[in-house]
N, C-alpha and C. Protein backbone atom coordinates (compact mmCIF):
# COMPACT_ATOMS: atom_id res chain seq x y z
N UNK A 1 0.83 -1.19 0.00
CA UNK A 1 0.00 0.00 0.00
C UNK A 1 0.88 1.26 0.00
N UNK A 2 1.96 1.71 0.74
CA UNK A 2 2.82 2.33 0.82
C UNK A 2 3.08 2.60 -0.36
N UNK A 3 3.83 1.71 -1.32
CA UNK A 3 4.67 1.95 -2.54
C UNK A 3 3.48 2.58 -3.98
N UNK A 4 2.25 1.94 -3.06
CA UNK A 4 0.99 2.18 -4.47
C UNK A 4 0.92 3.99 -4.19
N UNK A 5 0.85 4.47 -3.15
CA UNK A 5 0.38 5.91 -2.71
C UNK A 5 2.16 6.41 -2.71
N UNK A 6 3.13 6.13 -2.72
CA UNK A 6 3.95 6.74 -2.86
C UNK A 6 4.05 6.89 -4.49
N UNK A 7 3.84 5.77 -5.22
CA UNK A 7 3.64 5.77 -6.59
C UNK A 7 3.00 6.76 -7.66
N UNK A 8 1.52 7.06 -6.86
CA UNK A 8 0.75 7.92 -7.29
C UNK A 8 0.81 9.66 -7.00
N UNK A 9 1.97 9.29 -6.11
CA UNK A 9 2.34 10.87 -5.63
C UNK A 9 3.05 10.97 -6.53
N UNK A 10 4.23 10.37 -7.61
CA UNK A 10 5.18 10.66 -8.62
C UNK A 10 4.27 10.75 -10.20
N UNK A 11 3.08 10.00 -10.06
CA UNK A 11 2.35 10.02 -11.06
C UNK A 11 2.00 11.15 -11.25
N UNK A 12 1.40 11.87 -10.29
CA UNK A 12 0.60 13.23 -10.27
C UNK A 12 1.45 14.28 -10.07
N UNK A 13 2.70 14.10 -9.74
CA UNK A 13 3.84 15.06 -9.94
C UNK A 13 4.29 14.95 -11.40
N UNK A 14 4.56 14.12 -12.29
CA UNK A 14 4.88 13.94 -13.53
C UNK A 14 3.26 14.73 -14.70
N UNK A 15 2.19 14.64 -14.02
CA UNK A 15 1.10 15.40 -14.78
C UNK A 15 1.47 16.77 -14.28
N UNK A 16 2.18 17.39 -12.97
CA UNK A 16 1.85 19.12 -13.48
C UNK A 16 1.59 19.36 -12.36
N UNK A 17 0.57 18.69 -10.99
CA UNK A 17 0.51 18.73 -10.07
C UNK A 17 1.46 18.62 -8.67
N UNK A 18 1.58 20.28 -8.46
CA UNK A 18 2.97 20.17 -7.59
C UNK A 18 2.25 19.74 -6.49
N UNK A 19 3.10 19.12 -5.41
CA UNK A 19 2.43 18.80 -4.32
C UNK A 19 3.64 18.71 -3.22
N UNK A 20 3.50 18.78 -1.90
CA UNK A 20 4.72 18.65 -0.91
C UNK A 20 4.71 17.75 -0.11
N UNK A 21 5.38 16.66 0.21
CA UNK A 21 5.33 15.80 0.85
C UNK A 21 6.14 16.33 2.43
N UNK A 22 5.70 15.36 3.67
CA UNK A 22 6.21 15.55 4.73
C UNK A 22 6.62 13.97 5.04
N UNK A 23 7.86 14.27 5.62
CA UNK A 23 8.09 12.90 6.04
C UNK A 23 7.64 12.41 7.36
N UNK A 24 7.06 11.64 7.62
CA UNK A 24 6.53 11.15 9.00
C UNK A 24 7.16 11.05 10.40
N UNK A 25 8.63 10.37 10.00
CA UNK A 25 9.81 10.68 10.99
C UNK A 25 10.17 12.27 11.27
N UNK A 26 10.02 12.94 10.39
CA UNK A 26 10.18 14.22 10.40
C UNK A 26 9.36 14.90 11.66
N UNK A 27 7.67 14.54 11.06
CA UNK A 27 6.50 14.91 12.29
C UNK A 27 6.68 14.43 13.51
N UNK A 28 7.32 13.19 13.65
CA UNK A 28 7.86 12.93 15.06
C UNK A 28 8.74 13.16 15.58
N UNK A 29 10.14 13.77 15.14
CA UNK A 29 11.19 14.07 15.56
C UNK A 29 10.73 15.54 15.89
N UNK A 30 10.36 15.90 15.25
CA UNK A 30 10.17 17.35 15.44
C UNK A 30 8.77 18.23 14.61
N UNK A 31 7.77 17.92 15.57
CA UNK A 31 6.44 18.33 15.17
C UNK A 31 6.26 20.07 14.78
N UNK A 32 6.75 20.66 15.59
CA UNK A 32 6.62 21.87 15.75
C UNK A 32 7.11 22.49 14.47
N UNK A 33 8.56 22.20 14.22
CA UNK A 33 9.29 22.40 13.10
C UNK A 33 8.88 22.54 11.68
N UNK A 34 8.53 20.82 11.77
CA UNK A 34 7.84 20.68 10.25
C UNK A 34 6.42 20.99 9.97
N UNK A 35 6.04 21.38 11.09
CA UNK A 35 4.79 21.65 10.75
C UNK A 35 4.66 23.13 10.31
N UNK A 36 5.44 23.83 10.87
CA UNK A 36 5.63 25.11 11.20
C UNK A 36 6.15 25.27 9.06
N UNK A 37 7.26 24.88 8.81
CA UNK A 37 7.57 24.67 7.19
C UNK A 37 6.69 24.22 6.36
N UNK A 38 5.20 23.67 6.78
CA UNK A 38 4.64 22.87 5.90
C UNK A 38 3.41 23.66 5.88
N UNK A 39 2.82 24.90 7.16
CA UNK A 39 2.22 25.50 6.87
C UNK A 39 2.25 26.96 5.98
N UNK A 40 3.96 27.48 6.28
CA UNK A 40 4.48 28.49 5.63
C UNK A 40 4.71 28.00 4.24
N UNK A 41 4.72 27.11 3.54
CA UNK A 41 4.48 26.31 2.27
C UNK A 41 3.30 26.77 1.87
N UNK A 42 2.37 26.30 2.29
CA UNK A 42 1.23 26.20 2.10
C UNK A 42 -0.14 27.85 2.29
N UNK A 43 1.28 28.68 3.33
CA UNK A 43 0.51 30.18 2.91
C UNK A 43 -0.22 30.57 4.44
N UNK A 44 -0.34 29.49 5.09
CA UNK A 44 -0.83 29.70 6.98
C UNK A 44 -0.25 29.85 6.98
N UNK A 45 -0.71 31.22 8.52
CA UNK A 45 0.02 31.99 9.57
C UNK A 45 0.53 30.99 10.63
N UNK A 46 1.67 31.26 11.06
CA UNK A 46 2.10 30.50 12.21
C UNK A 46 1.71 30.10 13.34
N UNK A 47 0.29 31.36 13.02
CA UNK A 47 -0.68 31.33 14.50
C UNK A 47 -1.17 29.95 14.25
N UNK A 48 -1.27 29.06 13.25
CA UNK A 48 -2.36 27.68 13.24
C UNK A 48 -1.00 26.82 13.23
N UNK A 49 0.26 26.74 13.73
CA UNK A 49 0.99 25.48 14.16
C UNK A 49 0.26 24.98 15.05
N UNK A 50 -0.09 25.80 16.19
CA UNK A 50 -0.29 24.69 17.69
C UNK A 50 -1.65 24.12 17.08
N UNK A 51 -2.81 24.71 16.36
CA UNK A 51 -4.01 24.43 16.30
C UNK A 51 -3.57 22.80 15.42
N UNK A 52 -2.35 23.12 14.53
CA UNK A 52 -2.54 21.61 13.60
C UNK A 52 -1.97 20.31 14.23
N UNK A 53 -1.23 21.33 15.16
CA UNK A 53 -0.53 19.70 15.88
C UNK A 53 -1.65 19.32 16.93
N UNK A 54 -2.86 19.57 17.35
CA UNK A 54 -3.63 19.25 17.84
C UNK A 54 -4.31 17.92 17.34
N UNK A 55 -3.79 17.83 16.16
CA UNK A 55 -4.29 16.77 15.23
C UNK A 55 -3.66 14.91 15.72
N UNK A 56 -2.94 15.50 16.40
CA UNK A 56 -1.72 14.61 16.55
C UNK A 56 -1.75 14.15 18.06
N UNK A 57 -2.87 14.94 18.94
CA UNK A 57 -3.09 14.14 20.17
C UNK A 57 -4.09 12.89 20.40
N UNK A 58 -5.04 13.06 19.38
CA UNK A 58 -5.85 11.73 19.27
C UNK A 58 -5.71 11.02 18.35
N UNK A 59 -5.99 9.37 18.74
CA UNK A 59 -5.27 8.62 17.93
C UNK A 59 -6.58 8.13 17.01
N UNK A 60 -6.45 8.56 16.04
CA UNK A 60 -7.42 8.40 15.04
C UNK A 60 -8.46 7.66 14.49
N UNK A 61 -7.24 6.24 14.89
CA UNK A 61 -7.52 4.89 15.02
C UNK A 61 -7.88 4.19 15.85
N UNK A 62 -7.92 4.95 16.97
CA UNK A 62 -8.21 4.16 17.97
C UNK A 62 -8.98 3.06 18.37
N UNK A 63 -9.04 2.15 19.31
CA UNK A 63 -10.02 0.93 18.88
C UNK A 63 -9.84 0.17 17.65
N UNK A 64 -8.97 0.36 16.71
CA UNK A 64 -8.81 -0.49 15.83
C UNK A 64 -7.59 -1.53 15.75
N UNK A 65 -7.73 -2.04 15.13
CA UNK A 65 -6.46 -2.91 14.58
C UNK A 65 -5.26 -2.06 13.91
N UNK A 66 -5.43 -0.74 13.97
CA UNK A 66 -4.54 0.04 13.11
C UNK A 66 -4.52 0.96 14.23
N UNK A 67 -5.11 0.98 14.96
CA UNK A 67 -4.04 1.48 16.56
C UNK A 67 -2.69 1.76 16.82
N UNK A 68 -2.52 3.04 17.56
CA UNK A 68 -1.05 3.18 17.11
C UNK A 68 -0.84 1.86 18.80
N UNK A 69 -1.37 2.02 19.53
CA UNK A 69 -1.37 0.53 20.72
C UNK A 69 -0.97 -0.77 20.12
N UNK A 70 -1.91 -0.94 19.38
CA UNK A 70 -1.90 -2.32 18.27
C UNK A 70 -0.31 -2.19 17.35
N UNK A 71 -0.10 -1.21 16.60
CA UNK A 71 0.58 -1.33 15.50
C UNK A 71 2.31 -1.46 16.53
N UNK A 72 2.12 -1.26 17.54
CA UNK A 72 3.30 -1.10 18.60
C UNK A 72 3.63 -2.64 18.46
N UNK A 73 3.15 -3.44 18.40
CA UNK A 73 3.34 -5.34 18.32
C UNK A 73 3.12 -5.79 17.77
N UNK A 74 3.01 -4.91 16.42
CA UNK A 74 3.10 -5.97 15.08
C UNK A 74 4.84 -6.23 15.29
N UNK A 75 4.97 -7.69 14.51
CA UNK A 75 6.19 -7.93 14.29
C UNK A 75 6.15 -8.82 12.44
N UNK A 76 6.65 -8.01 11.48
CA UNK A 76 6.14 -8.44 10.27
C UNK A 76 7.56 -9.44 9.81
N UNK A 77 6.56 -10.42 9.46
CA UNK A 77 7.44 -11.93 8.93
C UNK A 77 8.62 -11.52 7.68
N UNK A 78 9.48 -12.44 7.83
CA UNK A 78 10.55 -12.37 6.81
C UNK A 78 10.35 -12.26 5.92
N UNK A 79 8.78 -13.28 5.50
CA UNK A 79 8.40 -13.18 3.64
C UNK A 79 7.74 -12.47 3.37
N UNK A 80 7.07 -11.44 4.36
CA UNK A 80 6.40 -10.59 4.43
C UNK A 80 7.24 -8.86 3.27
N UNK A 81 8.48 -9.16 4.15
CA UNK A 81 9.47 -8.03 3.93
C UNK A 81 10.49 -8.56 2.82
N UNK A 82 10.79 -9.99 2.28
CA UNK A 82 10.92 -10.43 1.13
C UNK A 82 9.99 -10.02 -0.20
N UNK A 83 8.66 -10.21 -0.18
CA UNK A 83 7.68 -9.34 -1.07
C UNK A 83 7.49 -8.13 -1.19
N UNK A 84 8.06 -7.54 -0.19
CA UNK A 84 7.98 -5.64 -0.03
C UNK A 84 9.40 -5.36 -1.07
N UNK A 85 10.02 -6.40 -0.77
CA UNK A 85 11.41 -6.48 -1.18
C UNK A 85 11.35 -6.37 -2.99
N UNK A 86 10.68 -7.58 -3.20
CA UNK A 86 10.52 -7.57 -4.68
C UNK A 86 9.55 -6.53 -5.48
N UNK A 87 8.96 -6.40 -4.90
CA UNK A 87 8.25 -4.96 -5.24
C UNK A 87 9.19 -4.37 -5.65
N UNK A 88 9.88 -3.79 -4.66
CA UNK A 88 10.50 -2.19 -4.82
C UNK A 88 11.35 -2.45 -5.92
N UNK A 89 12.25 -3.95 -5.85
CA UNK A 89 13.43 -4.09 -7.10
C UNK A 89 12.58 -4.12 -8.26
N UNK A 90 11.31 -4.44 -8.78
CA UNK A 90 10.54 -3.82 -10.11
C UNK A 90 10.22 -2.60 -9.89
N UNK A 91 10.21 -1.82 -9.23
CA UNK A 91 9.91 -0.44 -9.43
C UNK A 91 10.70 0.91 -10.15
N UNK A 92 10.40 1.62 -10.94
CA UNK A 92 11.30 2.06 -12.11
C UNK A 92 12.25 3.34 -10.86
N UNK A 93 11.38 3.82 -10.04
CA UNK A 93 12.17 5.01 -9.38
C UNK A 93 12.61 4.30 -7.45
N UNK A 94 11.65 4.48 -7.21
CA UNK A 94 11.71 3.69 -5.37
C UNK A 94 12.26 2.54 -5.61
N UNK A 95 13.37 2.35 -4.79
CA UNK A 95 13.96 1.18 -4.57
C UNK A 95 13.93 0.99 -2.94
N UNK A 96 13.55 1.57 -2.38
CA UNK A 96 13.81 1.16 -0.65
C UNK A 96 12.84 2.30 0.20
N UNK A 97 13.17 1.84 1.66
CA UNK A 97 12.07 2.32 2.59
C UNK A 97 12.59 3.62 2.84
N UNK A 98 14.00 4.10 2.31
CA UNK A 98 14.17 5.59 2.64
C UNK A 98 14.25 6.35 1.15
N UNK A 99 13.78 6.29 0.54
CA UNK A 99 13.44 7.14 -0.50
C UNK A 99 12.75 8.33 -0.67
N UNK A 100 13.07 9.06 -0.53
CA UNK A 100 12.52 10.69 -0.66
C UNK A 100 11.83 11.28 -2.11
N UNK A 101 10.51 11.57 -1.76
CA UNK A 101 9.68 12.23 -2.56
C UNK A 101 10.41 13.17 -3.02
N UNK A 102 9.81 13.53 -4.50
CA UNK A 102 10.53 15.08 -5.15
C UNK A 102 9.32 15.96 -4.22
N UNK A 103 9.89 17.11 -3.60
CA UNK A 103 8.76 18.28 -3.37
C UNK A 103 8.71 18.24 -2.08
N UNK A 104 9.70 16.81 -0.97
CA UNK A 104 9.34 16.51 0.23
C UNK A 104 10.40 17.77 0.95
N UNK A 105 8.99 18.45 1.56
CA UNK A 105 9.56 19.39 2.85
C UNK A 105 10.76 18.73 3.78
N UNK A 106 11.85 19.31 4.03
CA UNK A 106 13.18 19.12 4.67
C UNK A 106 12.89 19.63 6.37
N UNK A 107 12.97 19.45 7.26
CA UNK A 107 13.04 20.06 8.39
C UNK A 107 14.22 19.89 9.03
C-alpha cells in the first residue's frame, strides 16, 4: 500500500501537479518544526501550528487494529518483507524504505 500511494504521488507530480510531501519521521522528531515549514508552504500563519498539531493528540484509530497501541506489536514476517522487497526491485524510481519524494519538505 505504501509503494501504491507513494507511486501515485510521482504520477501526479509527472502530470503538473505540484504537491509537498512531509516525512513522517520528520512529524515525530520534530512536530513543531515541520509543521511550522509545511504551513508556511502552504501560505498559513504560524498562529495555526499549535491548532494543527492538535491533530496529533488523538489517535485516530483508535479501537482499531490500526491502533497506534496495536501497531506497537506488530512484528512483520521475513516473507512478508521479502515481497515488499521484490516490489520495490521492479519499481522504475523507489527502490527502498528511505526514499525521498521530489517536493518533500526538509526540516
Amino acid at each position: 500500500m505504501w509503494l501504491s500511494v507513494m507511486d501515485k504521488y510521482l504520477q501526479l507530480r509527472r502530470q503538473g501537479i505540484n504537491m509537498e510531501a512531509v516525512k513522517y519521521e520528520d512529524l515525530v522528531r520534530n512536530p513543531e518544526g515541520t509543521m511550522r515549514l509545511l504551513l508556511n508552504n502552504l501560505g498559513f500563519s504560524n498562529t495555526d501550528v499549535q491548532k494543527a498539531l492538535l491533530a496529533f493528540t488523538k489517535d485516530s484509530q483508535a479501537g482499531s487494529v490500526l491502533s497506534r497501541e496495536n501497531l506497537q506489536d506488530i512484528i512483520i514476517p521475513s516473507t512478508s518483507m521479502d515481497e515488499a522487497q521484490h516490489l520495490l526491485d521492479r519499481h522504475d524510481e523507489i527502490r527502498d524504505g528511505t526514499y525521498t519524494l521530489p517536493g518533500t519538505i526538509e526540516s
